[in-house]
Each structure stands twice: as structure tokens, then as C-alpha cells.
PDB file of N, CA and C in Angstrom:
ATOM      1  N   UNK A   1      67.523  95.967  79.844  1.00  0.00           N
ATOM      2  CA  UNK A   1      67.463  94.546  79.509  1.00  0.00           C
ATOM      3  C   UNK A   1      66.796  93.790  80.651  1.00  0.00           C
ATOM      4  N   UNK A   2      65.823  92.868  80.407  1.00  0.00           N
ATOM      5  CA  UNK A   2      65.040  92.043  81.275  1.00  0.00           C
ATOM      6  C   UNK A   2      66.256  90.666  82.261  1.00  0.00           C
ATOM      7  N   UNK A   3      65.691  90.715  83.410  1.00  0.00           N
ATOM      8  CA  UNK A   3      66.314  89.475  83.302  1.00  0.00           C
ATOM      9  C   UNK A   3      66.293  88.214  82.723  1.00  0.00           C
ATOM     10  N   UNK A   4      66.593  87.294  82.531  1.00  0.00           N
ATOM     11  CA  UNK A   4      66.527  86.201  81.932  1.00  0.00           C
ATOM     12  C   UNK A   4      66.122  85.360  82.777  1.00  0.00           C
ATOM     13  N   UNK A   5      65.289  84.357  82.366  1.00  0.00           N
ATOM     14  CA  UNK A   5      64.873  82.673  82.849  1.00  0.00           C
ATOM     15  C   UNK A   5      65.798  82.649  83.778  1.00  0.00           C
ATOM     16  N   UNK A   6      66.494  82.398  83.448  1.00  0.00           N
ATOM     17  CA  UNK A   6      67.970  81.668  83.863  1.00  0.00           C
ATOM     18  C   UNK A   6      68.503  82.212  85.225  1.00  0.00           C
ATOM     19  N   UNK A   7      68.222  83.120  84.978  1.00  0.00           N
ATOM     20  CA  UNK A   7      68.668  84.063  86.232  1.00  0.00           C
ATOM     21  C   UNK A   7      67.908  83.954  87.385  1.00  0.00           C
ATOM     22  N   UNK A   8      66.739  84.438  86.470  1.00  0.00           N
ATOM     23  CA  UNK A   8      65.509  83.942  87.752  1.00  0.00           C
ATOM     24  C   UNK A   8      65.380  82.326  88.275  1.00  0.00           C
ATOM     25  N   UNK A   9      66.093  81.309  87.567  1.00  0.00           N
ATOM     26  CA  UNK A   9      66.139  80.271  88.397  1.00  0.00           C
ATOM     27  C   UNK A   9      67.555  80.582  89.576  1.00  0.00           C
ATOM     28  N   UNK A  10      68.414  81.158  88.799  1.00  0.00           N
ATOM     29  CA  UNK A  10      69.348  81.136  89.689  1.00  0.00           C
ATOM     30  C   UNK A  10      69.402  81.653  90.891  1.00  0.00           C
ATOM     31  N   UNK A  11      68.397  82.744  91.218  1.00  0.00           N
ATOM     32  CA  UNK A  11      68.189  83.467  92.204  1.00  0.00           C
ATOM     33  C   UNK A  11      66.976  82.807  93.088  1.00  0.00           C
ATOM     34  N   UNK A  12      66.293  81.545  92.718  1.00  0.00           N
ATOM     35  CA  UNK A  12      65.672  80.822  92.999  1.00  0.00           C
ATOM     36  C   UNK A  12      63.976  81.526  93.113  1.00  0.00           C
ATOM     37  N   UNK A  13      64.183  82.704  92.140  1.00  0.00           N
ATOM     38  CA  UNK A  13      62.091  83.035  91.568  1.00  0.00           C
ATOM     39  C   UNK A  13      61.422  82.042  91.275  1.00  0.00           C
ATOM     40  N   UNK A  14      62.389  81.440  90.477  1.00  0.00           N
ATOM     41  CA  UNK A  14      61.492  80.511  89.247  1.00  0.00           C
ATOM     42  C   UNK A  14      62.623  78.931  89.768  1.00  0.00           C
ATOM     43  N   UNK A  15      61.344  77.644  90.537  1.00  0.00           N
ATOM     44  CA  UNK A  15      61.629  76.423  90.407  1.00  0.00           C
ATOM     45  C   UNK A  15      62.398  75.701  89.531  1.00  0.00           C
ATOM     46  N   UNK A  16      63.291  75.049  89.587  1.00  0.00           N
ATOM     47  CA  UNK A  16      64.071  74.256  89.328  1.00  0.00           C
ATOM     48  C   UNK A  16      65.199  72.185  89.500  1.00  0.00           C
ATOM     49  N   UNK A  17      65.014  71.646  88.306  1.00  0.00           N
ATOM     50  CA  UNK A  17      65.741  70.561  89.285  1.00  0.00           C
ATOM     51  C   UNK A  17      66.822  70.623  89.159  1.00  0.00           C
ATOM     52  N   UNK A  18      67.635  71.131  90.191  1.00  0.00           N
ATOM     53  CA  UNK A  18      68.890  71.241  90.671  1.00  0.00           C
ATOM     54  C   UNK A  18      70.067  70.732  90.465  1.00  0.00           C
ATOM     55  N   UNK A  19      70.779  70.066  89.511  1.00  0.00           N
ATOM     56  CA  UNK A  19      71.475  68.576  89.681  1.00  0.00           C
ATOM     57  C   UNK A  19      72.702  69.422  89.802  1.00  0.00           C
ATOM     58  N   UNK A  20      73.383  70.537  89.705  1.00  0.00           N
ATOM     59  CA  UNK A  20      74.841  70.919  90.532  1.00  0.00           C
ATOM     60  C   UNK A  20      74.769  71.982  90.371  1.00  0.00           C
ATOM     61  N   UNK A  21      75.499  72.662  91.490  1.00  0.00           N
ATOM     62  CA  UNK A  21      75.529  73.877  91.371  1.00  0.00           C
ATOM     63  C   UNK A  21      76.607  74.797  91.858  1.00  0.00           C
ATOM     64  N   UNK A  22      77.864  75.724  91.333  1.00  0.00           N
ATOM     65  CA  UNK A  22      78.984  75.708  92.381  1.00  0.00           C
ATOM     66  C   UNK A  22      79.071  77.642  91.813  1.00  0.00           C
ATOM     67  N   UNK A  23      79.999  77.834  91.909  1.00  0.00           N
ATOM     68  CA  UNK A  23      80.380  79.522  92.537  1.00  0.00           C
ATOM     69  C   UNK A  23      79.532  80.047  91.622  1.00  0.00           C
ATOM     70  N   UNK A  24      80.241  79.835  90.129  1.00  0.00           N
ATOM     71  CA  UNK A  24      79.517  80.262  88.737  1.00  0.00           C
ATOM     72  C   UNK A  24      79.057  79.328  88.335  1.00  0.00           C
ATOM     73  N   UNK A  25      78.802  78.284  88.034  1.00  0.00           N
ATOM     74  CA  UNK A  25      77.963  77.726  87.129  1.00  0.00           C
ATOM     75  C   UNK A  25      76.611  76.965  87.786  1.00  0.00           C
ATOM     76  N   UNK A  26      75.736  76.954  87.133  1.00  0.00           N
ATOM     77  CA  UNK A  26      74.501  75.897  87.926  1.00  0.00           C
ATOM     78  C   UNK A  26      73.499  75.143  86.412  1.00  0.00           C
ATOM     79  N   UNK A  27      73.810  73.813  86.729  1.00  0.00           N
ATOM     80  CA  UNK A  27      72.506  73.108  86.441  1.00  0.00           C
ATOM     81  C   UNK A  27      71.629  72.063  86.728  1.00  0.00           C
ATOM     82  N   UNK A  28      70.758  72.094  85.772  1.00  0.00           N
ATOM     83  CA  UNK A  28      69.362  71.646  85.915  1.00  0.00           C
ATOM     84  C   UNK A  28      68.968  70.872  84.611  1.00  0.00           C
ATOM     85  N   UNK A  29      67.660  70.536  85.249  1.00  0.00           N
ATOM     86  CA  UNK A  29      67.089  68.974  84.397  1.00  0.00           C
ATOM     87  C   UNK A  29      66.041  70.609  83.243  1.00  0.00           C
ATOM     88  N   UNK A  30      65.743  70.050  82.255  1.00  0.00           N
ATOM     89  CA  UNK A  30      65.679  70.815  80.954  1.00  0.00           C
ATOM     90  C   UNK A  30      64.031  70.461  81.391  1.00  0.00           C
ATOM     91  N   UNK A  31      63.125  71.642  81.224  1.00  0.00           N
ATOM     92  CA  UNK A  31      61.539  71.092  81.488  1.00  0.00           C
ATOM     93  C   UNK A  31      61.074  70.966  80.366  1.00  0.00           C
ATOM     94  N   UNK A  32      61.318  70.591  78.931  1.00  0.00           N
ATOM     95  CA  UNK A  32      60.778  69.924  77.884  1.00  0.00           C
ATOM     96  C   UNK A  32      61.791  69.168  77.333  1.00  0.00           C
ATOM     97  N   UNK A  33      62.187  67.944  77.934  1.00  0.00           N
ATOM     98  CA  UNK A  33      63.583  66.915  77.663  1.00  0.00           C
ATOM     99  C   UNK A  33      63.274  66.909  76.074  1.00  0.00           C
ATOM    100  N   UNK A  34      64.581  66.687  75.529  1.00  0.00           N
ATOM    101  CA  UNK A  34      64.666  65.633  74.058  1.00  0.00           C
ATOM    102  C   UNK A  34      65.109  64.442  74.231  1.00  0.00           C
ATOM    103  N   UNK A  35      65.641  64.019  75.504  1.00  0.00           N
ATOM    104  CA  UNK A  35      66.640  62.602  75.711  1.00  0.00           C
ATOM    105  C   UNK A  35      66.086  62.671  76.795  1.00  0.00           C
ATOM    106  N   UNK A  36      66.308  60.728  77.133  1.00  0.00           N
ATOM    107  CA  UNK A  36      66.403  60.615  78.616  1.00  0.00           C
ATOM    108  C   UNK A  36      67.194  61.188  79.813  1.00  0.00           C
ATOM    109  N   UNK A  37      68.319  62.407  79.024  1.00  0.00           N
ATOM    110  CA  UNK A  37      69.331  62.842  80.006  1.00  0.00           C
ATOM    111  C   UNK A  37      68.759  63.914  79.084  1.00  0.00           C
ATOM    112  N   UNK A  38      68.555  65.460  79.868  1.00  0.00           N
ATOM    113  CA  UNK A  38      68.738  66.362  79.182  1.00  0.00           C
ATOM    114  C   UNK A  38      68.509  67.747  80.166  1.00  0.00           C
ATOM    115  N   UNK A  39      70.033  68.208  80.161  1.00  0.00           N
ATOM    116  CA  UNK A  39      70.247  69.065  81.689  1.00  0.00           C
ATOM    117  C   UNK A  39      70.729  69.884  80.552  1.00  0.00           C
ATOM    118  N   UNK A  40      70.428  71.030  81.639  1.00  0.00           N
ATOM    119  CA  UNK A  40      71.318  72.576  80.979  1.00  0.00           C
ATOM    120  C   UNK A  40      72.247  73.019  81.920  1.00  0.00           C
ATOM    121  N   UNK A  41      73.569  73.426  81.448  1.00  0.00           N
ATOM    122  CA  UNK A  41      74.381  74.142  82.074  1.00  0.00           C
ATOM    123  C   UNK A  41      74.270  75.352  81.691  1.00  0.00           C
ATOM    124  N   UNK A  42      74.446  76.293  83.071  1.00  0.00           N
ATOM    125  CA  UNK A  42      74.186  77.708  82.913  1.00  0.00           C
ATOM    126  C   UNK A  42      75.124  78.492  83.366  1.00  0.00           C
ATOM    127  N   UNK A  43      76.090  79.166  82.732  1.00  0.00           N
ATOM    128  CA  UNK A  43      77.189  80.149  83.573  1.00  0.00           C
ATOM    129  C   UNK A  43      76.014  80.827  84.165  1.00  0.00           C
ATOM    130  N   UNK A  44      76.750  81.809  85.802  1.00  0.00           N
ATOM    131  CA  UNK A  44      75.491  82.808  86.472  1.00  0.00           C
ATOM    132  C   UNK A  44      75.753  83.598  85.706  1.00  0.00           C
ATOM    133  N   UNK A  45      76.519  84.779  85.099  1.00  0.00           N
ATOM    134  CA  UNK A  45      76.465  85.943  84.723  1.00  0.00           C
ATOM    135  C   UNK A  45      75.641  85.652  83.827  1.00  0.00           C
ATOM    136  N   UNK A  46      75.084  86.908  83.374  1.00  0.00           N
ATOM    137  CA  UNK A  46      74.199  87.770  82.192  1.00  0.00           C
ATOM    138  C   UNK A  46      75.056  88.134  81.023  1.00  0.00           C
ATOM    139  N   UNK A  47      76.171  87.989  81.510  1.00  0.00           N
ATOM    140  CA  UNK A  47      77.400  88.883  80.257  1.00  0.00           C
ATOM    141  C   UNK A  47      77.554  88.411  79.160  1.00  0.00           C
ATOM    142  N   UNK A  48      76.985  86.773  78.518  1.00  0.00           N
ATOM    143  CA  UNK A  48      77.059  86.120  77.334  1.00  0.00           C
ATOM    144  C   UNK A  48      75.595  86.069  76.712  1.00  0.00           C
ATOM    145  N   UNK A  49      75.803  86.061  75.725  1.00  0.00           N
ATOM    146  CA  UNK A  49      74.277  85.735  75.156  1.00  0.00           C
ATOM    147  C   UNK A  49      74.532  84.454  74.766  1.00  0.00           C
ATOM    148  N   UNK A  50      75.812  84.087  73.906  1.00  0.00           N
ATOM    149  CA  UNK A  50      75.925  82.943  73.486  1.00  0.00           C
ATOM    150  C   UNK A  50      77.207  82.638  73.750  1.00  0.00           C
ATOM    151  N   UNK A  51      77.510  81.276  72.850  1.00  0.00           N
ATOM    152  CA  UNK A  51      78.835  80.534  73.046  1.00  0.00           C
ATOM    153  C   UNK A  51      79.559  81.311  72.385  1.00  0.00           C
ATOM    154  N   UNK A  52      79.646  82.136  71.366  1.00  0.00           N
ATOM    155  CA  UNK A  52      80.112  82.864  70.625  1.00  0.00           C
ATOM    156  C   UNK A  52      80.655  84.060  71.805  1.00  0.00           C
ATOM    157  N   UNK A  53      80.185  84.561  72.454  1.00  0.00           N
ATOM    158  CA  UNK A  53      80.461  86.184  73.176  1.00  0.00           C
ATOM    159  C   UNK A  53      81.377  85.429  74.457  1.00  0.00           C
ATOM    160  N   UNK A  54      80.629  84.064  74.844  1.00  0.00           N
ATOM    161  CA  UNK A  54      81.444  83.237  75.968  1.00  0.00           C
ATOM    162  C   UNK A  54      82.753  83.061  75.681  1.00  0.00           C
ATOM    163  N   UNK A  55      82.969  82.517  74.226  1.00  0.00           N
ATOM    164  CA  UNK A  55      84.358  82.231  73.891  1.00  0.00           C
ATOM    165  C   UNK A  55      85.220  83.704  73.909  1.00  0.00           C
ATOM    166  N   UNK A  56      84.927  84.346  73.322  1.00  0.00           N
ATOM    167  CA  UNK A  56      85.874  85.276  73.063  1.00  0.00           C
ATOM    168  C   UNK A  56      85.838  86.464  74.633  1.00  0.00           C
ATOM    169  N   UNK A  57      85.117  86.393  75.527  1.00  0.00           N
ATOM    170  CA  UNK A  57      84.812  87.196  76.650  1.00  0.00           C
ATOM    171  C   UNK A  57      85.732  86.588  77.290  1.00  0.00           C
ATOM    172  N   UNK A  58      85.289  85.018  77.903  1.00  0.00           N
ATOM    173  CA  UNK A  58      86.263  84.617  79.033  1.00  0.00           C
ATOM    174  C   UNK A  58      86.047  83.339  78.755  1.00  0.00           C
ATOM    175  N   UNK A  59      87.252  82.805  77.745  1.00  0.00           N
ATOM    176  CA  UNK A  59      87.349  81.360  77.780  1.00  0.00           C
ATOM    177  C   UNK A  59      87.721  80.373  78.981  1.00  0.00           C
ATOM    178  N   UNK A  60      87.839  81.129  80.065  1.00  0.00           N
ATOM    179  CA  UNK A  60      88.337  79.775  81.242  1.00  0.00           C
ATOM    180  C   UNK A  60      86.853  79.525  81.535  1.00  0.00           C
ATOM    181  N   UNK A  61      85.781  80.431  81.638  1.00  0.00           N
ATOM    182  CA  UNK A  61      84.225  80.421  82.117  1.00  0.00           C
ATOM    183  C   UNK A  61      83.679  78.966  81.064  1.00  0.00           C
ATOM    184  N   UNK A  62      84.168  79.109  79.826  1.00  0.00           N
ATOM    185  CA  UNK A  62      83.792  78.430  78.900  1.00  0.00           C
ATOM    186  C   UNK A  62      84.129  76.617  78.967  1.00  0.00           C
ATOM    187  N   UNK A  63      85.290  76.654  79.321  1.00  0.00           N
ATOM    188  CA  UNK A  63      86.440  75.434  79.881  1.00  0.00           C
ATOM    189  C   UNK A  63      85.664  74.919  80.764  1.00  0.00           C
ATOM    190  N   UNK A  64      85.077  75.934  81.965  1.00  0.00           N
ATOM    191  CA  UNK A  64      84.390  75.207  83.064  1.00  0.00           C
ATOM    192  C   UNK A  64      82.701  74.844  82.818  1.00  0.00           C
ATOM    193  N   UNK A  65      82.619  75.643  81.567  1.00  0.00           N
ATOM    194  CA  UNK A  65      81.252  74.589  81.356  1.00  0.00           C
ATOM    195  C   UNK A  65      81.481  73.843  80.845  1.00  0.00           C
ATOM    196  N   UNK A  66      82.274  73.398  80.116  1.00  0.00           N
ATOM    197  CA  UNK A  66      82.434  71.562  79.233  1.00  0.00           C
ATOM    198  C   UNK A  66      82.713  70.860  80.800  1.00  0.00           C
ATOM    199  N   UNK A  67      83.764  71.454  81.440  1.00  0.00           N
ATOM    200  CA  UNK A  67      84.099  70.233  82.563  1.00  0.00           C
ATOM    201  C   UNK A  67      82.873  70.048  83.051  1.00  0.00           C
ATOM    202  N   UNK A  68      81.868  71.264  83.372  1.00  0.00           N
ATOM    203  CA  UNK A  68      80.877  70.737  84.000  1.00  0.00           C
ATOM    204  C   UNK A  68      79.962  70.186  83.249  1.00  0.00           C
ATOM    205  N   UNK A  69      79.798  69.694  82.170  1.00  0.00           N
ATOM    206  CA  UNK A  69      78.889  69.145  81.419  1.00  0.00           C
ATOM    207  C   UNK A  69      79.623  67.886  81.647  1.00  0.00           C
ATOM    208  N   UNK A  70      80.889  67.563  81.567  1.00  0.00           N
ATOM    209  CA  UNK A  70      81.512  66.387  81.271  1.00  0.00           C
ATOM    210  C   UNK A  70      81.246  65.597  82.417  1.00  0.00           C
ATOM    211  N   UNK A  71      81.329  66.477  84.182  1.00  0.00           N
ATOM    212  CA  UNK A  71      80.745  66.034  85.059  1.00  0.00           C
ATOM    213  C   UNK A  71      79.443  65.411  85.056  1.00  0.00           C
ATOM    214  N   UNK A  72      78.050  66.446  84.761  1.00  0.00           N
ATOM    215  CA  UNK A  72      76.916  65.571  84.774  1.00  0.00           C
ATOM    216  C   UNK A  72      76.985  64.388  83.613  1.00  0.00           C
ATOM    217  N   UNK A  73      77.819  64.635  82.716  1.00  0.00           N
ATOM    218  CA  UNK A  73      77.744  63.362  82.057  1.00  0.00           C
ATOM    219  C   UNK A  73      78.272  62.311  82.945  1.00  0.00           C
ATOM    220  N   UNK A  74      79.237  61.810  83.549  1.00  0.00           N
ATOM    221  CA  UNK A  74      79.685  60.829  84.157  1.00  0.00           C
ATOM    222  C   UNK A  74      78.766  60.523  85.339  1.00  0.00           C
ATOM    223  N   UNK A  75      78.126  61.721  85.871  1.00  0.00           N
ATOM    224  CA  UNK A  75      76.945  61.317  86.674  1.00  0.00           C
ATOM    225  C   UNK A  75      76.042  60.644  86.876  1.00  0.00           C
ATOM    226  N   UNK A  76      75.542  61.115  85.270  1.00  0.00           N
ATOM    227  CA  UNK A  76      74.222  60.844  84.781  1.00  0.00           C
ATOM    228  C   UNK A  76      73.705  59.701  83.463  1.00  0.00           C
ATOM    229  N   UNK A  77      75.129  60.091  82.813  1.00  0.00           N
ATOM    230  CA  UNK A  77      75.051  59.416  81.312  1.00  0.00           C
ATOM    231  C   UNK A  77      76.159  58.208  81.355  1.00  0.00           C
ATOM    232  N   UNK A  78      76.557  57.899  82.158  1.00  0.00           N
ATOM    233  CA  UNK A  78      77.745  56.906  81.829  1.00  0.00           C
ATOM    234  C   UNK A  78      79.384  57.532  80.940  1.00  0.00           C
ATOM    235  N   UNK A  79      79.277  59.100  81.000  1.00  0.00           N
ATOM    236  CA  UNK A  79      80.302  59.594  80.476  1.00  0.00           C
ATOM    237  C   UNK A  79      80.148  60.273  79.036  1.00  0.00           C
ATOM    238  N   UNK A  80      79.167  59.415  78.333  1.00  0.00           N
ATOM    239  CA  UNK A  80      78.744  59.889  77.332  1.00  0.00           C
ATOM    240  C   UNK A  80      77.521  60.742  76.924  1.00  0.00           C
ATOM    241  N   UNK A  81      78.283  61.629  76.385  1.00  0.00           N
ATOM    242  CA  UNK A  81      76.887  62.745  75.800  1.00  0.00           C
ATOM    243  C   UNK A  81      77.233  63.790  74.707  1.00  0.00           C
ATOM    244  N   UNK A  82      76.123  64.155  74.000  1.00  0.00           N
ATOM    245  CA  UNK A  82      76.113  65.417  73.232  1.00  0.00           C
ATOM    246  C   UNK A  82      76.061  66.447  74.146  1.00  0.00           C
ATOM    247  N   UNK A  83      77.064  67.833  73.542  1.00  0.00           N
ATOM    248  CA  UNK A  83      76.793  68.928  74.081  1.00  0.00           C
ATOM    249  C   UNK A  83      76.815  70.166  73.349  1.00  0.00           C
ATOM    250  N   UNK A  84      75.181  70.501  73.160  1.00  0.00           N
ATOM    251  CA  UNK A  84      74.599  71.641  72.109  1.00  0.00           C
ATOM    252  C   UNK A  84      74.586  72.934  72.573  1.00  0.00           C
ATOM    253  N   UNK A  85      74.915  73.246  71.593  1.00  0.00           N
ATOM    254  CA  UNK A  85      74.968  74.490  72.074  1.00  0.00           C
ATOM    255  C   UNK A  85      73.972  75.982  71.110  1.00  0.00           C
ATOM    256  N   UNK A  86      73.111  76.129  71.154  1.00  0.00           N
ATOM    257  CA  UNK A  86      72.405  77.141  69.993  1.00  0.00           C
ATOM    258  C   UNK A  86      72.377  78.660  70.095  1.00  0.00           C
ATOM    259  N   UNK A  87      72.973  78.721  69.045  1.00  0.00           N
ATOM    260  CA  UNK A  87      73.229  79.989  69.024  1.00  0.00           C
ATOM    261  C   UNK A  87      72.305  80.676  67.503  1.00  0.00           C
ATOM    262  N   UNK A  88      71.164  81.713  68.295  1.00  0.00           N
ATOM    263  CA  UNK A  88      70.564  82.669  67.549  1.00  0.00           C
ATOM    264  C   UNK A  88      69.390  82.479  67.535  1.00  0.00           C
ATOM    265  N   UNK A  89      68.198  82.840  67.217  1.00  0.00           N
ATOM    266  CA  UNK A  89      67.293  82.322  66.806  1.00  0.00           C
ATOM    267  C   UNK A  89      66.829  81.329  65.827  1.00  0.00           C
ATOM    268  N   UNK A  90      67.071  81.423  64.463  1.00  0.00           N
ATOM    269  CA  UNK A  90      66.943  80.881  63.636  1.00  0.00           C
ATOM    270  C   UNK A  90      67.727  78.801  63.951  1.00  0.00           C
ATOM    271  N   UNK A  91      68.328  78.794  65.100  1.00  0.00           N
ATOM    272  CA  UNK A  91      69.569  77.816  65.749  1.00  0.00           C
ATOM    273  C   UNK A  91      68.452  77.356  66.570  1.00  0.00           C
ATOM    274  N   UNK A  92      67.561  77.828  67.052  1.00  0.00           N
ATOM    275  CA  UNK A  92      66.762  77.580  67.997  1.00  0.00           C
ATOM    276  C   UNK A  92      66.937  77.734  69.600  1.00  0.00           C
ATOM    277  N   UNK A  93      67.218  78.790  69.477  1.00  0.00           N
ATOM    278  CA  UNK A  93      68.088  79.572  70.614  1.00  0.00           C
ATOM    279  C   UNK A  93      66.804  80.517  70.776  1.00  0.00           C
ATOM    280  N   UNK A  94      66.146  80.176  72.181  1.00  0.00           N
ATOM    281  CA  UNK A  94      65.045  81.476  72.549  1.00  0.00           C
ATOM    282  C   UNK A  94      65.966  82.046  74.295  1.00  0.00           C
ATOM    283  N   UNK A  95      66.709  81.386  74.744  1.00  0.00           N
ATOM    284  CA  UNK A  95      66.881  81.933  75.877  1.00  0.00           C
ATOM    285  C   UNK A  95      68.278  82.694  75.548  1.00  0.00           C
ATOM    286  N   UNK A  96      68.495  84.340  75.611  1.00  0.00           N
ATOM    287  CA  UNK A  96      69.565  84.615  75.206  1.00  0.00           C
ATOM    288  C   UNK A  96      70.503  84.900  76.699  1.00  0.00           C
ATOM    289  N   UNK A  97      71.106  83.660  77.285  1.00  0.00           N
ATOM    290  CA  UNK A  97      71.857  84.164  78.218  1.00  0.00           C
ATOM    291  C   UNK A  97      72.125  82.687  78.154  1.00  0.00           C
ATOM    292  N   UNK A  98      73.901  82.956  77.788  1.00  0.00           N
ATOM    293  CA  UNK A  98      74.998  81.118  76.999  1.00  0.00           C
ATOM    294  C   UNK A  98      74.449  80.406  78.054  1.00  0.00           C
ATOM    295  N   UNK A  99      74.030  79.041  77.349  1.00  0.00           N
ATOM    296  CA  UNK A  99      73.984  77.906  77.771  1.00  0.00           C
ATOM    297  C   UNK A  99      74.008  77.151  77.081  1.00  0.00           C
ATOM    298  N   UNK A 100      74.673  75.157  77.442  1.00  0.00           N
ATOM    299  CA  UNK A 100      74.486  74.321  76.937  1.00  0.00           C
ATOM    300  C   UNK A 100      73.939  73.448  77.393  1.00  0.00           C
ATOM    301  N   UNK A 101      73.170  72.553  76.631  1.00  0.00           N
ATOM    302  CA  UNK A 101      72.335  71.558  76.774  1.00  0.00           C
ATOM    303  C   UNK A 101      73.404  69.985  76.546  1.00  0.00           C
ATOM    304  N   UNK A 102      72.987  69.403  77.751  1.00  0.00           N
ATOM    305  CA  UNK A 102      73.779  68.181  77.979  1.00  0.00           C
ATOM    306  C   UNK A 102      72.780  66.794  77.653  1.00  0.00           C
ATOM    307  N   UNK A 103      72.906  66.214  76.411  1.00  0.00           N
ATOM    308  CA  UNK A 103      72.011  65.244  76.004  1.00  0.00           C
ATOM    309  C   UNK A 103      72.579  63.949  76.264  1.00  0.00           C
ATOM    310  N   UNK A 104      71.860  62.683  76.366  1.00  0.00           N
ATOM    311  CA  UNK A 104      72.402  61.875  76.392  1.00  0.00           C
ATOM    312  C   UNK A 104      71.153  60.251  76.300  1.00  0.00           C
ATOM    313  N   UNK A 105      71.612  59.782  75.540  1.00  0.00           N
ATOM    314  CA  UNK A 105      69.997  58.513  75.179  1.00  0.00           C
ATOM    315  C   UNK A 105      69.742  58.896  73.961  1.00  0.00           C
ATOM    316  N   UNK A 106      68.610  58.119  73.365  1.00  0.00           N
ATOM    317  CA  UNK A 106      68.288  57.912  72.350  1.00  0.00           C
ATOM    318  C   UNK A 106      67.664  59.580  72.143  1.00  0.00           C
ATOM    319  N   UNK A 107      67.354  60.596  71.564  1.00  0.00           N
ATOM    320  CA  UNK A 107      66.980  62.094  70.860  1.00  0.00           C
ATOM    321  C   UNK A 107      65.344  61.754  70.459  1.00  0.00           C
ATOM    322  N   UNK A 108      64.906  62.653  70.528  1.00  0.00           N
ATOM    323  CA  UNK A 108      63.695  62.612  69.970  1.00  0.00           C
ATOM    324  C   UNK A 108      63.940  63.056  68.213  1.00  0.00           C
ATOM    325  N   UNK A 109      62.826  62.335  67.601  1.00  0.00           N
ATOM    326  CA  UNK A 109      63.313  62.454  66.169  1.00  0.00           C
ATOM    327  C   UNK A 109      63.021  64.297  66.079  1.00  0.00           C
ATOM    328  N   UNK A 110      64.102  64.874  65.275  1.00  0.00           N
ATOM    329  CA  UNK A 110      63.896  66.023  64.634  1.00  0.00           C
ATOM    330  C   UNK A 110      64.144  66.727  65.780  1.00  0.00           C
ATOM    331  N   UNK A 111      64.772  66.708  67.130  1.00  0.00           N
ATOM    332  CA  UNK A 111      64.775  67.482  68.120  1.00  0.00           C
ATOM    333  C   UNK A 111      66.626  67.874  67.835  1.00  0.00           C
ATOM    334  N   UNK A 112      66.483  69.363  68.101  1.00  0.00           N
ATOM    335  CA  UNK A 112      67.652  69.963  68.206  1.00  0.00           C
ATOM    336  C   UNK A 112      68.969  69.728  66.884  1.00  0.00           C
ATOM    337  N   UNK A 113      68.348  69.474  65.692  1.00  0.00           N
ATOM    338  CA  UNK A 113      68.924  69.448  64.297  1.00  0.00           C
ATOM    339  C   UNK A 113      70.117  68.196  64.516  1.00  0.00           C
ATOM    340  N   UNK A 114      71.534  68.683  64.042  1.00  0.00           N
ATOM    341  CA  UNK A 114      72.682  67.602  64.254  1.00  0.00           C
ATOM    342  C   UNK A 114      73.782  68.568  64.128  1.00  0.00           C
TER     343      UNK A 114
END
């Protein structure tokens, strides 16, 4: 199995904007936004593909990505935000290693379904 994007930002190959980052989790500003707020949270491990394998693997990992989404929201968004999560391809899920996307502002029309 290849590594993932994700990884390679985490290991710092591949550039990134940084906005937190702590033991396991790290994120960053999304490089094709749909909103004026639009960060991804990334558990480090490789061990999830999705929210689906996250939940049932290790739900405390899972717990600490909402808190940390809930964080850059209060950061960034005034507290408020969507938090997507896509799972599969057909979902529009191309990066397979769990993450969620932390939106927040007006959406671009037709971006990321409902």
C-alpha cells in the first residue's frame, strides 16, 4: 500500500497550511476550499480509510477529531461549522486515509452534496 497525501504532509514531503497540530491529529487549510473556512482534520495513522473503520477501530481517536474540529471551529468560524465526512468514492472520497473536512461560510453551490 502507497503512502497517502496525508501522510506525506504529515511527515512534512509535501507543503502544508498548518493550523494545529498535536500527538495524533494534524490540520490544515484544504488547497481547493468550498467555504471561506475549509480545513481538514487528519488522524496520523494509516489504519482508517474512513469514518466507518475509525468508528468501529478506535472510537476515542474519533471523539478527538470532532473535539478537534470543534476547536478550529471556535478558532476560525465563530464556533460554527459543518463537519463532512466522505466516505467511498462514489461520496467523493479520493483520499483513502479518515478525514474530515471542517466547513464553515457560505459553500460553493453544488460543492460536497448535503
Amino acid at each position: 500500500m502507497s503512502t497517502s497525501i496525508f501522510s506525506r504532509i504529515i511527515d512534512r514531503e509535501i507543503p502544508a497550511d498548518i493550523v494545529l497540530e498535536t500527538d495524533r491529529m494534524i490540520a490544515f487549510r484544504d488547497i481547493a476550499p468550498k467555504a471561506p473556512v475549509h480545513i481538514l482534520v487528519v488522524p496520523k495513522t494509516e489504519d482508517y480509510a474512513n469514518v466507518v473503520e475509525l468508528a468501529a477501530g478506535d472510537p476515542q481517536l474519533l471523539a478527538e477529531l470532532v473535539a478537534t474540529a470543534q476547536q478550529i471551529a471556535e478558532e476560525h468560524a465563530n464556533g460554527e461549522f459543518r463537519l463532512i465526512f466522505n466516505t467511498g468514492p462514489s461520496s467523493g472520497q479520493t483520499v483513502f486515509h479518515v478525514h474530515a473536512h471542517v466547513l464553515s461560510g457560505a459553500l460553493e453551490e453544488g460543492s460536497l452534496g448535503r
